[in-house]
PDB file of N, CA and C in Angstrom:
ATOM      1  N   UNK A   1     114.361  99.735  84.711  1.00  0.00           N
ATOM      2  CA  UNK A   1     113.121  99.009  84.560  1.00  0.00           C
ATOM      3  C   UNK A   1     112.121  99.881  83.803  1.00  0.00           C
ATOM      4  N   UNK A   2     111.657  99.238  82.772  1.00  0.00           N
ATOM      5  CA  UNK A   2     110.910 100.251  81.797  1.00  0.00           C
ATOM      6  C   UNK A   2     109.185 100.220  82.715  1.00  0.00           C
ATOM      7  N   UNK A   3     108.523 101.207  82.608  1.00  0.00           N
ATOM      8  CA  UNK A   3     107.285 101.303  82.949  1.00  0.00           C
ATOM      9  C   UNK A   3     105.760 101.233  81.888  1.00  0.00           C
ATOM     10  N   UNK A   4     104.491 101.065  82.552  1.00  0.00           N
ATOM     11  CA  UNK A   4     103.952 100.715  81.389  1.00  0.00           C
ATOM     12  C   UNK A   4     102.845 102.140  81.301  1.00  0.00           C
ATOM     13  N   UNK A   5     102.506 102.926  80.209  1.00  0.00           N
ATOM     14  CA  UNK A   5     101.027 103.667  80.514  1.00  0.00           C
ATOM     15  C   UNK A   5     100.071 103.263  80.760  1.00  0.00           C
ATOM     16  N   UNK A   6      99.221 104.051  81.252  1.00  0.00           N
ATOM     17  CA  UNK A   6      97.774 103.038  82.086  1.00  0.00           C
ATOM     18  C   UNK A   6      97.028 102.746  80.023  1.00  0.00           C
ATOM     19  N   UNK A   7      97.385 103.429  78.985  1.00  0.00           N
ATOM     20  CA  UNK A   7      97.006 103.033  77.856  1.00  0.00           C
ATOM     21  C   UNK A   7      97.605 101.925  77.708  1.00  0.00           C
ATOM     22  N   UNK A   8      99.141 101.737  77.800  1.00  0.00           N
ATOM     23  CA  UNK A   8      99.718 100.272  77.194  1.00  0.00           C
ATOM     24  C   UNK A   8      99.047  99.037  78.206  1.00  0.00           C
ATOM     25  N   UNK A   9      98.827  99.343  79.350  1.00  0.00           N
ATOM     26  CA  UNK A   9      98.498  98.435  80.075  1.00  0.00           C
ATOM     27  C   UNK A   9      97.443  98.160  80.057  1.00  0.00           C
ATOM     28  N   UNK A  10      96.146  99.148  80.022  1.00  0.00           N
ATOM     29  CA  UNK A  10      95.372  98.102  79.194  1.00  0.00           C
ATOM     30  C   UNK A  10      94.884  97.607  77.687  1.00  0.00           C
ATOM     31  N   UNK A  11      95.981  97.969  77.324  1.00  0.00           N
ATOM     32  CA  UNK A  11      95.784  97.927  75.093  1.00  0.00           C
ATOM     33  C   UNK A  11      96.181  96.144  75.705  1.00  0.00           C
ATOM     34  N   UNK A  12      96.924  96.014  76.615  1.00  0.00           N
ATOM     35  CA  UNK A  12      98.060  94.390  76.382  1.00  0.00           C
ATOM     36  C   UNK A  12      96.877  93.800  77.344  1.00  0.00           C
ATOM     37  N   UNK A  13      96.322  93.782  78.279  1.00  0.00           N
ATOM     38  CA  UNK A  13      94.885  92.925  78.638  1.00  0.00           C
ATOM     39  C   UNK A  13      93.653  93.195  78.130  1.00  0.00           C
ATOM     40  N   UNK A  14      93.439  93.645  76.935  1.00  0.00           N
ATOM     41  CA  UNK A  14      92.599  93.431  76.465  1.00  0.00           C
ATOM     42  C   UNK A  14      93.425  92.403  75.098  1.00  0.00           C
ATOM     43  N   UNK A  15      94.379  92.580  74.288  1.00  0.00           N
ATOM     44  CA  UNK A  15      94.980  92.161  73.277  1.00  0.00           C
ATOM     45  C   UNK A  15      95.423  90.645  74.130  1.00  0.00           C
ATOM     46  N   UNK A  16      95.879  90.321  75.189  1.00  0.00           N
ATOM     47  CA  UNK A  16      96.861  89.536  75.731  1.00  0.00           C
ATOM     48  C   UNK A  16      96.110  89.013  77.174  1.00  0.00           C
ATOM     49  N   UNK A  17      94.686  88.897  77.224  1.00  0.00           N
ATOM     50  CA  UNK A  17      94.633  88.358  78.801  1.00  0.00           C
ATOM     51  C   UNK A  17      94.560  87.519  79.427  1.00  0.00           C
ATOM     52  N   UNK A  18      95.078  87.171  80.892  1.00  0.00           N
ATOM     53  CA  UNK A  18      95.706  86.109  81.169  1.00  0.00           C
ATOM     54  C   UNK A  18      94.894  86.123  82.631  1.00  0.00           C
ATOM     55  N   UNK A  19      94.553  84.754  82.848  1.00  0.00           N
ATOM     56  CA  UNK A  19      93.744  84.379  83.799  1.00  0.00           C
ATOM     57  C   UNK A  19      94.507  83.485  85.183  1.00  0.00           C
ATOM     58  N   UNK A  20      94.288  84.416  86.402  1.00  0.00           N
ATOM     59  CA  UNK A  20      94.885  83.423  87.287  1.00  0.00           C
ATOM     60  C   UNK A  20      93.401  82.653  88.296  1.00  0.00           C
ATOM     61  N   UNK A  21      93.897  81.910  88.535  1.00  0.00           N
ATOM     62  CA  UNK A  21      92.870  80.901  89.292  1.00  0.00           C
ATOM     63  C   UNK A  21      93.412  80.652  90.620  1.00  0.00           C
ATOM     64  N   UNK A  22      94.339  81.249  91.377  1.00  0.00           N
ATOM     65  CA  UNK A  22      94.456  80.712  92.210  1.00  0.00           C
ATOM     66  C   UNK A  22      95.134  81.709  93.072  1.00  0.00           C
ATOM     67  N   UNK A  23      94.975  82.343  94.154  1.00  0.00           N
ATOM     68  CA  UNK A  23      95.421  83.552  94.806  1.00  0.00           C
ATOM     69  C   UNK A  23      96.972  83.555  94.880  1.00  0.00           C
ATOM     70  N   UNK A  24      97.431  82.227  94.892  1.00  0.00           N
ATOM     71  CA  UNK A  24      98.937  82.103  95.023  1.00  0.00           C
ATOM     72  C   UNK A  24      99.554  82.143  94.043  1.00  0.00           C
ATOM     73  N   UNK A  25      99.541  82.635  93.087  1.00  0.00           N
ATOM     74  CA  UNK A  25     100.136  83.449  91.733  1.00  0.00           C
ATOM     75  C   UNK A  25      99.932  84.858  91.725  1.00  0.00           C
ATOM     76  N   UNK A  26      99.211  85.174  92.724  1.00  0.00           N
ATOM     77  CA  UNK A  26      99.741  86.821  92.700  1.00  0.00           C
ATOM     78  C   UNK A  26     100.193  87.205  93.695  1.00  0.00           C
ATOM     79  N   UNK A  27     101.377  88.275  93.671  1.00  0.00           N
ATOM     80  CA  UNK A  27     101.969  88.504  94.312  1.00  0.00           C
ATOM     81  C   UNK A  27     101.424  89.607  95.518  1.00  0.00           C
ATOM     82  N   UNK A  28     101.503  89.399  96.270  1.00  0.00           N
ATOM     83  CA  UNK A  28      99.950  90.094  97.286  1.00  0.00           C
ATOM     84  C   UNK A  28     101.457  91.044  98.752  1.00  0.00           C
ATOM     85  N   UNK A  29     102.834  90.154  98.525  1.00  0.00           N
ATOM     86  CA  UNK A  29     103.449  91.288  99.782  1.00  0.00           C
ATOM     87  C   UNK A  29     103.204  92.686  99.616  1.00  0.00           C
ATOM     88  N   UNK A  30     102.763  93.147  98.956  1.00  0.00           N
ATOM     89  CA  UNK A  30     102.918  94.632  99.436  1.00  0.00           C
ATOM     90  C   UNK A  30     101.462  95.349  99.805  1.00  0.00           C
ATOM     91  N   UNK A  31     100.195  93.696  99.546  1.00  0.00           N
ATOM     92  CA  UNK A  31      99.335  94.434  99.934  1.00  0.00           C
ATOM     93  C   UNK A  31      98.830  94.219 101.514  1.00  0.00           C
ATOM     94  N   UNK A  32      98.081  95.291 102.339  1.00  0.00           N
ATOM     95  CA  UNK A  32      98.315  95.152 103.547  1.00  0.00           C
ATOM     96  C   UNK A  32      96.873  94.357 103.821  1.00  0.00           C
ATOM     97  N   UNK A  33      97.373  93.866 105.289  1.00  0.00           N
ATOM     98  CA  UNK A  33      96.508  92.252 105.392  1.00  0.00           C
ATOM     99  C   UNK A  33      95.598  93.076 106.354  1.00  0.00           C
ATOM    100  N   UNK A  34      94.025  92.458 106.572  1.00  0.00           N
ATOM    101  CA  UNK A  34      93.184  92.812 107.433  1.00  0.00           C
ATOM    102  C   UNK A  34      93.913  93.392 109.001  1.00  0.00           C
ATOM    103  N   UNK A  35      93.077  94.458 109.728  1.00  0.00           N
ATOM    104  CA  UNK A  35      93.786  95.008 111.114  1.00  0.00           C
ATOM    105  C   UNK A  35      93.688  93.325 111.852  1.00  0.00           C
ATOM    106  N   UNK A  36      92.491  93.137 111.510  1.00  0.00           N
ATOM    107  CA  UNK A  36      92.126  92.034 113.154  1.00  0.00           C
ATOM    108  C   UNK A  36      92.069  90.412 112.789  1.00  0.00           C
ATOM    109  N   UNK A  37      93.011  89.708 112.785  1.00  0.00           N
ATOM    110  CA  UNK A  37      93.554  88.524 112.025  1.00  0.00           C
ATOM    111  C   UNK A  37      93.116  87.453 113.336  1.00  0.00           C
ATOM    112  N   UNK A  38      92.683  88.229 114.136  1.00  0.00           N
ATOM    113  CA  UNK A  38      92.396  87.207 115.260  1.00  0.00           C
ATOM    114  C   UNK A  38      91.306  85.892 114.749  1.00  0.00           C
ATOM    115  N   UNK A  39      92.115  84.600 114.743  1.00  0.00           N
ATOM    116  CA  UNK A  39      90.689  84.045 114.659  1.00  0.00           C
ATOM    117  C   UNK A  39      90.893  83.656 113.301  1.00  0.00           C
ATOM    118  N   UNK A  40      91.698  84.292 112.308  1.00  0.00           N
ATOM    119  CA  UNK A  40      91.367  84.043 110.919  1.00  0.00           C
ATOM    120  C   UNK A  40      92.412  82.942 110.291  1.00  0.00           C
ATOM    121  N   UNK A  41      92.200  82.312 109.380  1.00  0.00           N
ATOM    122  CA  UNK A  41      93.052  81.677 108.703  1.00  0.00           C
ATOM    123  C   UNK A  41      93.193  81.993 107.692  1.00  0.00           C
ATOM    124  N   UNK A  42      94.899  81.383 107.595  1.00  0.00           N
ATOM    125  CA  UNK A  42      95.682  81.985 106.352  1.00  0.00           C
ATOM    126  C   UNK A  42      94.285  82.124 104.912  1.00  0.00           C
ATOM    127  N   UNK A  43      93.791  81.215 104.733  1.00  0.00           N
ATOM    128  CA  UNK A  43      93.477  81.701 103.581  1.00  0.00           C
ATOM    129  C   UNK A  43      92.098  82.292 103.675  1.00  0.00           C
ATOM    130  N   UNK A  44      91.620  82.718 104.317  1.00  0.00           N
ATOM    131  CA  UNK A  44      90.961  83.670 105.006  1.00  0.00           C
ATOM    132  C   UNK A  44      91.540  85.212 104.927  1.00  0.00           C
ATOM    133  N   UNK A  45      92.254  84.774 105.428  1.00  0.00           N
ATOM    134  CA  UNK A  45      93.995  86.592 105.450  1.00  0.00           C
ATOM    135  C   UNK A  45      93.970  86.680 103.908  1.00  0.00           C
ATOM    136  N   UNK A  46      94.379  85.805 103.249  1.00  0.00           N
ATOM    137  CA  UNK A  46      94.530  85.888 101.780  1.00  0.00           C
ATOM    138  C   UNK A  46      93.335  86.483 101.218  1.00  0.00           C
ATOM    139  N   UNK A  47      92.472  85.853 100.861  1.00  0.00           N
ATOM    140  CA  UNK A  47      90.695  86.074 100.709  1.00  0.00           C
ATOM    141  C   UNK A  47      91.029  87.757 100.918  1.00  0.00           C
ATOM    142  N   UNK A  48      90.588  88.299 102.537  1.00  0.00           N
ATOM    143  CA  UNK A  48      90.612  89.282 102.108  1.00  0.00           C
ATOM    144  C   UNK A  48      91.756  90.431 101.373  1.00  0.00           C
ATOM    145  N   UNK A  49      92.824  90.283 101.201  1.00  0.00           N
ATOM    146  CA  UNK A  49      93.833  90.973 100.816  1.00  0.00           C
ATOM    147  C   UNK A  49      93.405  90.494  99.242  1.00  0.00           C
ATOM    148  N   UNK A  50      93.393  89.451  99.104  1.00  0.00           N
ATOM    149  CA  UNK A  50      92.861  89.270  97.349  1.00  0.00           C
ATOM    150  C   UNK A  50      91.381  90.298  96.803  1.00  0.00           C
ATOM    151  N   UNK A  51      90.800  90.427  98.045  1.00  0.00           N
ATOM    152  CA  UNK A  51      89.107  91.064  97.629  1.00  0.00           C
ATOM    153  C   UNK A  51      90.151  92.914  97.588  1.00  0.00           C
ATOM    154  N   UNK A  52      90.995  93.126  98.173  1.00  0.00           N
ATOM    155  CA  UNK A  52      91.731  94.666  98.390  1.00  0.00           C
ATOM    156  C   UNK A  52      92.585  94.908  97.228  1.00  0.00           C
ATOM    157  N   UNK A  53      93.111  93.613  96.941  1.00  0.00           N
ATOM    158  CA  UNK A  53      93.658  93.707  95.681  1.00  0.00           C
ATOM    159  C   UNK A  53      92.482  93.854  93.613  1.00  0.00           C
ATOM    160  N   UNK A  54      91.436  93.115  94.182  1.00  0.00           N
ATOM    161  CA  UNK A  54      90.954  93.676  93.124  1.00  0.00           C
ATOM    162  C   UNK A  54      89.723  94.798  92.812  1.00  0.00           C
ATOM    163  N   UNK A  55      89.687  95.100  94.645  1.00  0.00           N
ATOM    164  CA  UNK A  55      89.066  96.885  94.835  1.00  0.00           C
ATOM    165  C   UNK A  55      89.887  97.762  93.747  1.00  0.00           C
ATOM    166  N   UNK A  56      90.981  97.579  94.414  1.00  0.00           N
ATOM    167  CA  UNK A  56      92.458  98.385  93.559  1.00  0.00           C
ATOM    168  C   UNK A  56      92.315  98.326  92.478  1.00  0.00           C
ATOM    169  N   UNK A  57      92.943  97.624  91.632  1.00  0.00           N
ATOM    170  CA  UNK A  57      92.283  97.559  90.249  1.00  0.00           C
ATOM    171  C   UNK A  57      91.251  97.775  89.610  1.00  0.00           C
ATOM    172  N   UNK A  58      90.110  97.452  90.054  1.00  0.00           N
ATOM    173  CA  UNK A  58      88.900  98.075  89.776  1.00  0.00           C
ATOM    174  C   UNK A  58      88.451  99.601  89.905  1.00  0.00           C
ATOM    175  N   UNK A  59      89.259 100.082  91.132  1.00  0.00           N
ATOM    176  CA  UNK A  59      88.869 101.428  91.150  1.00  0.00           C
ATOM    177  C   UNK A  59      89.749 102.622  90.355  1.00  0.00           C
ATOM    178  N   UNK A  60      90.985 101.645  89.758  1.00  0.00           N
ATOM    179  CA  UNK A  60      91.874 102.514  89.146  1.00  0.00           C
ATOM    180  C   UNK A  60      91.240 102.401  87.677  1.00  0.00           C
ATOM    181  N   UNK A  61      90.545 101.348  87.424  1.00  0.00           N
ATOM    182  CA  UNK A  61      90.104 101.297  86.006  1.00  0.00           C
ATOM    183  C   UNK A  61      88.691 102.058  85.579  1.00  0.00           C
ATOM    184  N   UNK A  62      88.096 102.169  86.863  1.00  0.00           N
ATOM    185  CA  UNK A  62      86.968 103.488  86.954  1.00  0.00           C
ATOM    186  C   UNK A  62      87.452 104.712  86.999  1.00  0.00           C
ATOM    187  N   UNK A  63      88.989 105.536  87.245  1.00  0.00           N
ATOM    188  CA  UNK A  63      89.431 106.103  87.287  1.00  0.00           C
ATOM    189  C   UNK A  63      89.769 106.725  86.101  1.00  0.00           C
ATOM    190  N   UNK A  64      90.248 105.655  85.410  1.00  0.00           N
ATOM    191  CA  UNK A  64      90.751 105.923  83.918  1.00  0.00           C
ATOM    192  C   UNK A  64      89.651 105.719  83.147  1.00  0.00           C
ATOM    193  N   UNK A  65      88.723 105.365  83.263  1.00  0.00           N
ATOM    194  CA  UNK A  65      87.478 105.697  82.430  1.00  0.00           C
ATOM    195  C   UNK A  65      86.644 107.173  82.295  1.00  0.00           C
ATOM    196  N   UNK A  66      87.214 107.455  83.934  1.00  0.00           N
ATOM    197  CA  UNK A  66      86.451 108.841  84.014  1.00  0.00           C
ATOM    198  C   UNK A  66      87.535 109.332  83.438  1.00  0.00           C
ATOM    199  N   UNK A  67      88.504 109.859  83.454  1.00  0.00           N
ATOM    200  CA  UNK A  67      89.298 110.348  83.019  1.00  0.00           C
ATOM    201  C   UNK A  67      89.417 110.685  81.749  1.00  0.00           C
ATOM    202  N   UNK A  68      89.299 109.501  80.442  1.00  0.00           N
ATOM    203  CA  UNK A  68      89.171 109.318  79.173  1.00  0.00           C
ATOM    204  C   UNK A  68      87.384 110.210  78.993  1.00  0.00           C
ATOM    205  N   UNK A  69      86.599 110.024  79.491  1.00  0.00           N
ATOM    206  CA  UNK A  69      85.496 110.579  79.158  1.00  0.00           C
ATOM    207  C   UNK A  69      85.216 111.413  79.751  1.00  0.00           C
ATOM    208  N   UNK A  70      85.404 111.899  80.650  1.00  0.00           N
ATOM    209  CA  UNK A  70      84.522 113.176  81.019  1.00  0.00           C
ATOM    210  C   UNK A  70      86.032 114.360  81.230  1.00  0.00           C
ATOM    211  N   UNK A  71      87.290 113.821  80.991  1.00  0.00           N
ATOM    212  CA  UNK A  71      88.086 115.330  81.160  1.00  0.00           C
ATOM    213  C   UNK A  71      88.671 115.130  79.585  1.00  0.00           C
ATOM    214  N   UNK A  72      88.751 114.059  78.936  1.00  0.00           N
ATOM    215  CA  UNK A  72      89.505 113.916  77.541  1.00  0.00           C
ATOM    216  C   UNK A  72      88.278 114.009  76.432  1.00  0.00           C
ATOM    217  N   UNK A  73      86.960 113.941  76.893  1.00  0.00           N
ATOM    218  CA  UNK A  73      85.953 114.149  76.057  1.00  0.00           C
ATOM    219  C   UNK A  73      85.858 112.963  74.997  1.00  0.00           C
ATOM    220  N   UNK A  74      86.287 111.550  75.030  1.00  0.00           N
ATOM    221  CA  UNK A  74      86.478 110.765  74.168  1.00  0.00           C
ATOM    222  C   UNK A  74      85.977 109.746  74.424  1.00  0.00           C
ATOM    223  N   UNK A  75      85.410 108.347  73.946  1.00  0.00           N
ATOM    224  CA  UNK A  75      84.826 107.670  74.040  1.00  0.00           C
ATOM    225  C   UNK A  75      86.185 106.211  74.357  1.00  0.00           C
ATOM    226  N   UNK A  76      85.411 105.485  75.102  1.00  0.00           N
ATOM    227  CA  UNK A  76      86.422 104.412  75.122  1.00  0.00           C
ATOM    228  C   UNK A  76      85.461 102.719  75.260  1.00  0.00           C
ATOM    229  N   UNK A  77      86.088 102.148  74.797  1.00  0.00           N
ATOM    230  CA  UNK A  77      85.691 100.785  74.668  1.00  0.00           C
ATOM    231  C   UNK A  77      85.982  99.677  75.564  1.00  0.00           C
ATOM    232  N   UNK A  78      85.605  98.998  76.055  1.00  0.00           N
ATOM    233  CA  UNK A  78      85.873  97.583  76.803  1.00  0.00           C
ATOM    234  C   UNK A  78      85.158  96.502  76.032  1.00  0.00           C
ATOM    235  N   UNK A  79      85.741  95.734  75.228  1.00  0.00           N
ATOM    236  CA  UNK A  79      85.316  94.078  74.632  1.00  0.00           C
ATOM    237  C   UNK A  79      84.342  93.494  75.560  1.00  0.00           C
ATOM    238  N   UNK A  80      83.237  93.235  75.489  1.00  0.00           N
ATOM    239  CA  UNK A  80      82.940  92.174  76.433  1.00  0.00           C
ATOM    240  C   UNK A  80      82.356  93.293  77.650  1.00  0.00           C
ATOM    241  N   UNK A  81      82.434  94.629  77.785  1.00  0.00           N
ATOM    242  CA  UNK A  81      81.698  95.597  78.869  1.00  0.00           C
ATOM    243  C   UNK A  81      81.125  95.993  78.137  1.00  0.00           C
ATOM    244  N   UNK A  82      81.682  97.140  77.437  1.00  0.00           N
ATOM    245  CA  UNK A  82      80.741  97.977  76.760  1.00  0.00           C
ATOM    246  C   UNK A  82      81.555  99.408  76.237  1.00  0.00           C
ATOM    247  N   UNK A  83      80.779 100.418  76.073  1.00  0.00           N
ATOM    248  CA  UNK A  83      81.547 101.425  75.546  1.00  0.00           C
ATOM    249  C   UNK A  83      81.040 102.335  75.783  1.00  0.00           C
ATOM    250  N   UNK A  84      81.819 103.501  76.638  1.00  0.00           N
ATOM    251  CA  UNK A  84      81.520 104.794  77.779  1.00  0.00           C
ATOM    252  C   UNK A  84      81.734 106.231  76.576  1.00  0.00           C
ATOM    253  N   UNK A  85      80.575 106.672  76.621  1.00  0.00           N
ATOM    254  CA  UNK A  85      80.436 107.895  75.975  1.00  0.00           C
ATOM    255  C   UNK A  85      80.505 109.142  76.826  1.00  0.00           C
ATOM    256  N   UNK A  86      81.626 110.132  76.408  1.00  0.00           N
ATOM    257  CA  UNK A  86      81.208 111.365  77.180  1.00  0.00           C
ATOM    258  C   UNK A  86      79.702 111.824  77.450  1.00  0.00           C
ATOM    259  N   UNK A  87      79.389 112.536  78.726  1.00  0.00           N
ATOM    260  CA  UNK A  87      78.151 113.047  78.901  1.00  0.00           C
ATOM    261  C   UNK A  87      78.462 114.825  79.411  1.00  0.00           C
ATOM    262  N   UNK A  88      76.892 115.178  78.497  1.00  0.00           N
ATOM    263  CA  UNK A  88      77.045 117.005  78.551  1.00  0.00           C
ATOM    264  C   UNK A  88      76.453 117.118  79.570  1.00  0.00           C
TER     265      UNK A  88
END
């Protein structure tokens, strides 16, 4: 199974992005569901594992921003965000 770089992966959602609308198109088993389910309904359970799922992503893409700018010294772009300049 070939793997992707956190560059190819996001060169192909920014070039290629694809919109889901509906929590049940992503595949969420491996992410872990609230401790205390008491009380909650399924799509409630979902809800939050969907809000954990795009913490995740979000915090890996703040990750790689810092990364590109403040240890690679280089500037990087987001369409539609904006564009992160190293700082001295």
């Amino acid at each position: 199974m070939a793997t992707l770089t956190e560059i190819a992966l996001f060169k192909a959602c920014v070039e290629k992005p694809q919109f889901i609308s509906d929590y049940s198109s992503f595949n969420m088993d491996k992410i872990s569901g609230p401790s205390n389910v008491d009380g909650l309904s399924e799509e409630e359970i979902n809800n939050k594992k969907l809000n954990k799922l795009y913490h995740m992503a979000w915090s890996g893409i703040c990750k790689y921003m810092r990364t590109v700018t403040q240890i690679k010294n280089k500037p990087i772009e987001f369409p539609g965000l904006g564009i992160f300049v190293p700082v001295i």
